[in-house]
Every structure is written in structure tokens, then in C-alpha cells.
Protein backbone atom coordinates (compact mmCIF):
# COMPACT_ATOMS: atom_id res chain seq x y z
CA UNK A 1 0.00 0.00 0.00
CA UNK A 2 2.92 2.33 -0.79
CA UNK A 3 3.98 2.63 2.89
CA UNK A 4 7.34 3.98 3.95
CA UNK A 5 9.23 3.17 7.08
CA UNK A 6 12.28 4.45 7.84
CA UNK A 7 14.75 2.81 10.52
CA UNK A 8 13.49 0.69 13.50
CA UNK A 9 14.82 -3.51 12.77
CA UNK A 10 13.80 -6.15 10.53
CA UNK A 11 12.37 -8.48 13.27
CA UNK A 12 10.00 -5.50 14.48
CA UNK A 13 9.00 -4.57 10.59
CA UNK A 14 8.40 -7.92 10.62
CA UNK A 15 6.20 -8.78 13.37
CA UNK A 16 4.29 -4.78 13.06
CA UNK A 17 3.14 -5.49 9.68
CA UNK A 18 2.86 -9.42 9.35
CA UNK A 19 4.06 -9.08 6.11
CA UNK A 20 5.77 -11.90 4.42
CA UNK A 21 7.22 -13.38 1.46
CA UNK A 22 7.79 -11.94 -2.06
CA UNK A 23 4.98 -9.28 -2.16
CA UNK A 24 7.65 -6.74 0.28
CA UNK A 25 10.21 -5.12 -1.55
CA UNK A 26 13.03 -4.60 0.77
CA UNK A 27 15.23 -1.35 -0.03
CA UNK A 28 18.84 -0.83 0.96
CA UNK A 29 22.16 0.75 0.41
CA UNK A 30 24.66 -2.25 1.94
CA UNK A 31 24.10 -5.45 0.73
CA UNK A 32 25.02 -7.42 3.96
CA UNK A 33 24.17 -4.94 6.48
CA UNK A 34 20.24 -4.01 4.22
CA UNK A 35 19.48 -6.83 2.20
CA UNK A 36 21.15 -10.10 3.00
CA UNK A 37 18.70 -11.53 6.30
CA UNK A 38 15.18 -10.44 4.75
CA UNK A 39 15.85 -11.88 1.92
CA UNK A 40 17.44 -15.38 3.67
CA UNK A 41 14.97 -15.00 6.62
CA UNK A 42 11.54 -13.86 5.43
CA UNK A 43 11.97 -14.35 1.94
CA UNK A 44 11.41 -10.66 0.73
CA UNK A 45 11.96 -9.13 -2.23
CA UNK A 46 15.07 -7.02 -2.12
CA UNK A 47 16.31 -4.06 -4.06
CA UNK A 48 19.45 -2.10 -3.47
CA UNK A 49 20.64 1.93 -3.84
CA UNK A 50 23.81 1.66 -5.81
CA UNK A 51 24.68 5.24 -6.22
CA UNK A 52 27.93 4.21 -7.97
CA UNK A 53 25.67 2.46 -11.22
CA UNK A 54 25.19 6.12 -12.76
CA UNK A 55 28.65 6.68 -13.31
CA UNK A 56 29.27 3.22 -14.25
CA UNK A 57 26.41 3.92 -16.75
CA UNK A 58 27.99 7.45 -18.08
CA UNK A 59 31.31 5.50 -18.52
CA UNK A 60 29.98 2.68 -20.31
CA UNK A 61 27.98 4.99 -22.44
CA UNK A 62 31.18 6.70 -23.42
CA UNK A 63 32.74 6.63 -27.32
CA UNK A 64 36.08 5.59 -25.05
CA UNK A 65 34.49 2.63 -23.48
CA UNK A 66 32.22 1.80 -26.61
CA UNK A 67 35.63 1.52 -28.50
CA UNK A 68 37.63 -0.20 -26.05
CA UNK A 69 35.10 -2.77 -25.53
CA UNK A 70 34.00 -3.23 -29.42
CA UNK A 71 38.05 -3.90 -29.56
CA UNK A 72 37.98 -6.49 -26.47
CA UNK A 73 35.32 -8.47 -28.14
CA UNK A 74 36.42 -8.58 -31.18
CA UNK A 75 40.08 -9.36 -29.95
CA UNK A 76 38.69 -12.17 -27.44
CA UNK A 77 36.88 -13.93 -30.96
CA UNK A 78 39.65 -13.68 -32.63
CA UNK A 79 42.19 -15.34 -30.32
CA UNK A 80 39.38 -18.05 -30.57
CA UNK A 81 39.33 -18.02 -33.66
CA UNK A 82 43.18 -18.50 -34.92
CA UNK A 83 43.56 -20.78 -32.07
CA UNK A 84 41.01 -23.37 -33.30
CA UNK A 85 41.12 -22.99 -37.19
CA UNK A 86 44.99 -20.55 -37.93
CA UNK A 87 46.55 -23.86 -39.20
CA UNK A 88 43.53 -25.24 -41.27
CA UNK A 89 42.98 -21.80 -43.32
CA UNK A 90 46.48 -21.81 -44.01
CA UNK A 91 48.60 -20.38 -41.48
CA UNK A 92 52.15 -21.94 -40.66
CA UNK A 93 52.70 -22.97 -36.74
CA UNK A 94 54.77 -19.76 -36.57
CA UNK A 95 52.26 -17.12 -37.91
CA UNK A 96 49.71 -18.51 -35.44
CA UNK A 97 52.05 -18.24 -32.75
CA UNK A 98 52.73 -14.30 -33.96
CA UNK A 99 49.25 -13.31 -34.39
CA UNK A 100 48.34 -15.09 -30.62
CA UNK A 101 51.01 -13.00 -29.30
CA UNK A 102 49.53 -9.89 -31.09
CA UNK A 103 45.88 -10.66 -30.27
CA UNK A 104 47.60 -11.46 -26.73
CA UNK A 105 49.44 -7.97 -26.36
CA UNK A 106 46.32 -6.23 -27.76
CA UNK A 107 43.79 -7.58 -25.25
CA UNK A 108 46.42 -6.47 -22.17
CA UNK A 109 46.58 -2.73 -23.47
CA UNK A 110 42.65 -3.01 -23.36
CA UNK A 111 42.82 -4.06 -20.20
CA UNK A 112 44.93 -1.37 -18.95
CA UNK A 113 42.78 1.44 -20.10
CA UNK A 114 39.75 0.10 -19.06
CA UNK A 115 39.09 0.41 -15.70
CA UNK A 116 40.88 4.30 -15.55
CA UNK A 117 37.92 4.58 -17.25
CA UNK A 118 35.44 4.13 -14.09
CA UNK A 119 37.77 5.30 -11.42
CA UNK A 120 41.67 5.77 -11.00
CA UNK A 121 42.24 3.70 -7.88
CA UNK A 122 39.64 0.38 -8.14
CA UNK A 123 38.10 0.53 -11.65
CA UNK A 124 34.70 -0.46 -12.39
CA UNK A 125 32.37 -1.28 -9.01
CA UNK A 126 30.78 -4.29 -10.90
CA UNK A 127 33.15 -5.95 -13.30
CA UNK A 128 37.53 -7.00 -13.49
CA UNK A 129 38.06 -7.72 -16.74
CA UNK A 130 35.56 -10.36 -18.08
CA UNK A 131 34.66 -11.28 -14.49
CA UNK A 132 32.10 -9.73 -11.84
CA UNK A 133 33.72 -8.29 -8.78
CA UNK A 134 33.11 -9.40 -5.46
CA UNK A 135 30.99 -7.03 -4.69
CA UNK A 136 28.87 -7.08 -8.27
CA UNK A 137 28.75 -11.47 -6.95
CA UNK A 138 27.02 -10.35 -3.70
CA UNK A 139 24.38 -7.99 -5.54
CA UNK A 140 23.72 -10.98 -7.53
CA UNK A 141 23.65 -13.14 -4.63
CA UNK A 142 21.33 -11.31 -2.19
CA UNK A 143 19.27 -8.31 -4.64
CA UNK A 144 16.54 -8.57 -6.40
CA UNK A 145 16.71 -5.63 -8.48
CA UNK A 146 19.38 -2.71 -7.94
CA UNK A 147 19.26 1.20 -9.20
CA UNK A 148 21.37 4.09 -8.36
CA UNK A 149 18.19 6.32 -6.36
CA UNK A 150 15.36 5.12 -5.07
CA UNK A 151 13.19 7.74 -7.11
CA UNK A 152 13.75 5.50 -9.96
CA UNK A 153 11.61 2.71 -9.12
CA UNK A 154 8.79 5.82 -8.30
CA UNK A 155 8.58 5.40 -12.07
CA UNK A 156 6.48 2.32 -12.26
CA UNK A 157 3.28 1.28 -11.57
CA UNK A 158 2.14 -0.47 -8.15
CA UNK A 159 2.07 -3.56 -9.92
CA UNK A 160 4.98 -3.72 -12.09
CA UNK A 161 6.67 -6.92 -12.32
CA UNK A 162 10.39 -7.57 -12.36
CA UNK A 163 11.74 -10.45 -13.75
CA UNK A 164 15.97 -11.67 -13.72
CA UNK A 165 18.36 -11.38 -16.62
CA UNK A 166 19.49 -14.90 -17.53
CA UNK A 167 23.08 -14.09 -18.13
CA UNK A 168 25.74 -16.74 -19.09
CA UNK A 169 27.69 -17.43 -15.77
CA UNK A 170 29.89 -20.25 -17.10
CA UNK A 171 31.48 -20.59 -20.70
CA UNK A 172 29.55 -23.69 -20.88
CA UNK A 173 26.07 -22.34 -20.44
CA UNK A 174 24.20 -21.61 -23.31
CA UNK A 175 25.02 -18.33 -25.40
CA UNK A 176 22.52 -15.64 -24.14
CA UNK A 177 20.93 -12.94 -26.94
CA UNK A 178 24.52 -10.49 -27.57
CA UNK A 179 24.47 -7.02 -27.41
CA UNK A 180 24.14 -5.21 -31.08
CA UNK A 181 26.79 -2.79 -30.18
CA UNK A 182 29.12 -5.57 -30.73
CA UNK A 183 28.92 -5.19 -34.45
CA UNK A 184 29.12 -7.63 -37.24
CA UNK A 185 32.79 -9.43 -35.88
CA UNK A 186 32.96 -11.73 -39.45
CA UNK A 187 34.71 -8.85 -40.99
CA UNK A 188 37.25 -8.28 -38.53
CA UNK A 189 40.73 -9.56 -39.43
CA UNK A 190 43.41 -10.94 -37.02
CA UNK A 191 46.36 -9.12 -38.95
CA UNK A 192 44.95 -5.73 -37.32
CA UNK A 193 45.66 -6.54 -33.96
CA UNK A 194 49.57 -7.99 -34.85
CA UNK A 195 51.92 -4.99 -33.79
């Protein structure tokens, strides 16, 4: 009923309202200190206040970043690529081993540049190179649904529905729908990336 409370504990929110289950939304700013026990005890719905995601979002947004990570994907194909088929479309042992060692180098001065991208010190809040942070692991862990200010979620309607992301954890689960900024990769070629 678009109630509000602000501080008191869990147990007493709890045991005031009777609420329980899903239908409670559960908002927070620290994962373990807000979110983690109603979600593990009671089973609410939780949401979290990452003020850091529009920055993240401004970055990513960027020409620099759109670049730099059109150039990781392509380069991460592409060391697929020559590794699996370099010898079969013609390549000697030697020019396979060059253009790794290219596509090798070329990936690690992406990965430099990257994360000064998001901030100087730590990089991005949610992601180290291909892999989620710890702390981007725990929002996926304990949150239902994160935003950067709670006025966003003011935006929909009492009985909005969220729903997850399927996103491929493992390199064996199944490709998920890619992103179209990633561009048509086919007509890439591995001799760009050999310095």
C-alpha cells in the first residue's frame, strides 16, 4: 500500500506489519548490512541503492568505453578463432604463434585502459576484466533488483513486475541474446591486432 518506514529492525517490521514473502520489496544501500537476512529470513523481495551504477552507466555509455570494448570483443573472438582454425585456413605454426602474441598484447593494453575509465584507484564497481567483482557477486547473490536512487523505481506502476536477466555465468552455459553494439565481428581480421 505504498507505505514507507524508515529505521526501526527487521524483526519489528516484521512482526508490526505481518508481512511476508515476495509481495515486500526490501530497499537498501549495503548489501550485507540491508538486504542479505530479509531476503534469507523472510523471503522478501530485495532491491538495493547503488549510487555508484550512474557513473558506471555514463562511462559505459562513453565513445572511449564503446571503442575499447568493441576492440575487447572482437580481440577475445579472434584469439578463438586462430587458435582453433589458424593452421587449417592456411597459417604456418609460426604465424599462429605471432598473431596469438599480437591478439595477446592487444587484449592487455585493453585491459589497462579500461578500468581508468570508471575510477583511478579500483576501476569499475561491478566488473575486473571479463569477471564480476566481489561485490557485483554479492548484488547478484542477495538483490533482487538494484538502481542508483530510489526515485527510480517511483517510475512504475504499483504492480509492475520484475523479472531476472538470464546471463551466461559459465562458458559452458548456453550463449545468451549479444548485445548489437558488438557489431558484425565476421569482418574483422586478425592481422589488425599484430603490432
Amino acid at each position: 500500500n505504498r507505505r514507507v518506514l524508515i529505521g526501526g529492525s527487521l524483526s519489528e517490521l516484521a512482526r508490526l506489519t505481518g508481512w511476508t514473502g515476495r509481495q515486500v520489496l526490501y530497499v537498501g544501500d549495503h548489501v550485507h548490512a540491508d538486504l542479505r537476512e530479509p531476503r534469507r529470513r523472510d523471503g522478501w523481495a530485495t532491491a538495493a541503492i547503488v549510487r555508484e551504477l550512474d557513473d558506471e552507466l555514463e562511462v559505459m555509455d562513453s565513445d572511449t568505453y564503446q571503442d575499447l570494448h568493441q576492440r575487447s570483443v572482437t580481440v577475445d573472438r579472434l584469439l578463438q578463432q586462430v587458435q582453433c582454425s589458424g593452421g587449417s585456413i592456411g597459417m604456418s605454426v609460426a604465424d599462429v604463434q605471432a598473431t596469438l602474441d599480437g591478439l595477446e598484447a592487444e587484449r592487455d593494453r585493453i585491459r589497462q585502459q579500461v578500468p581508468f575509465l570508471f575510477n583511478a584507484n579500483f576501476g569499475s564497481v561491478f566488473r575486473h576484466r571479463s569477471d564480476s567483482t566481489a561485490y557485483s557477486f554479492q548484488v547478484k547473490q542477495h538483490v533482487d533488483l538494484y538502481t542508483s536512487r530510489l526515485e527510480h523505481l517511483l517510475a512504475c506502476n504499483a504492480d509492475h513486475r520484475f523479472y531476472p536477466t538470464r546471463c551466461k555465468l559459465l562458458p559452458h552455459d548456453p550463449d545468451v541474446q549479444t548485445n548489437s553494439s558488438c557489431g558484425d565481428l565476421r569482418a574483422e581480421k586478425a592481422e589488425e591486432f599484430v603490432h
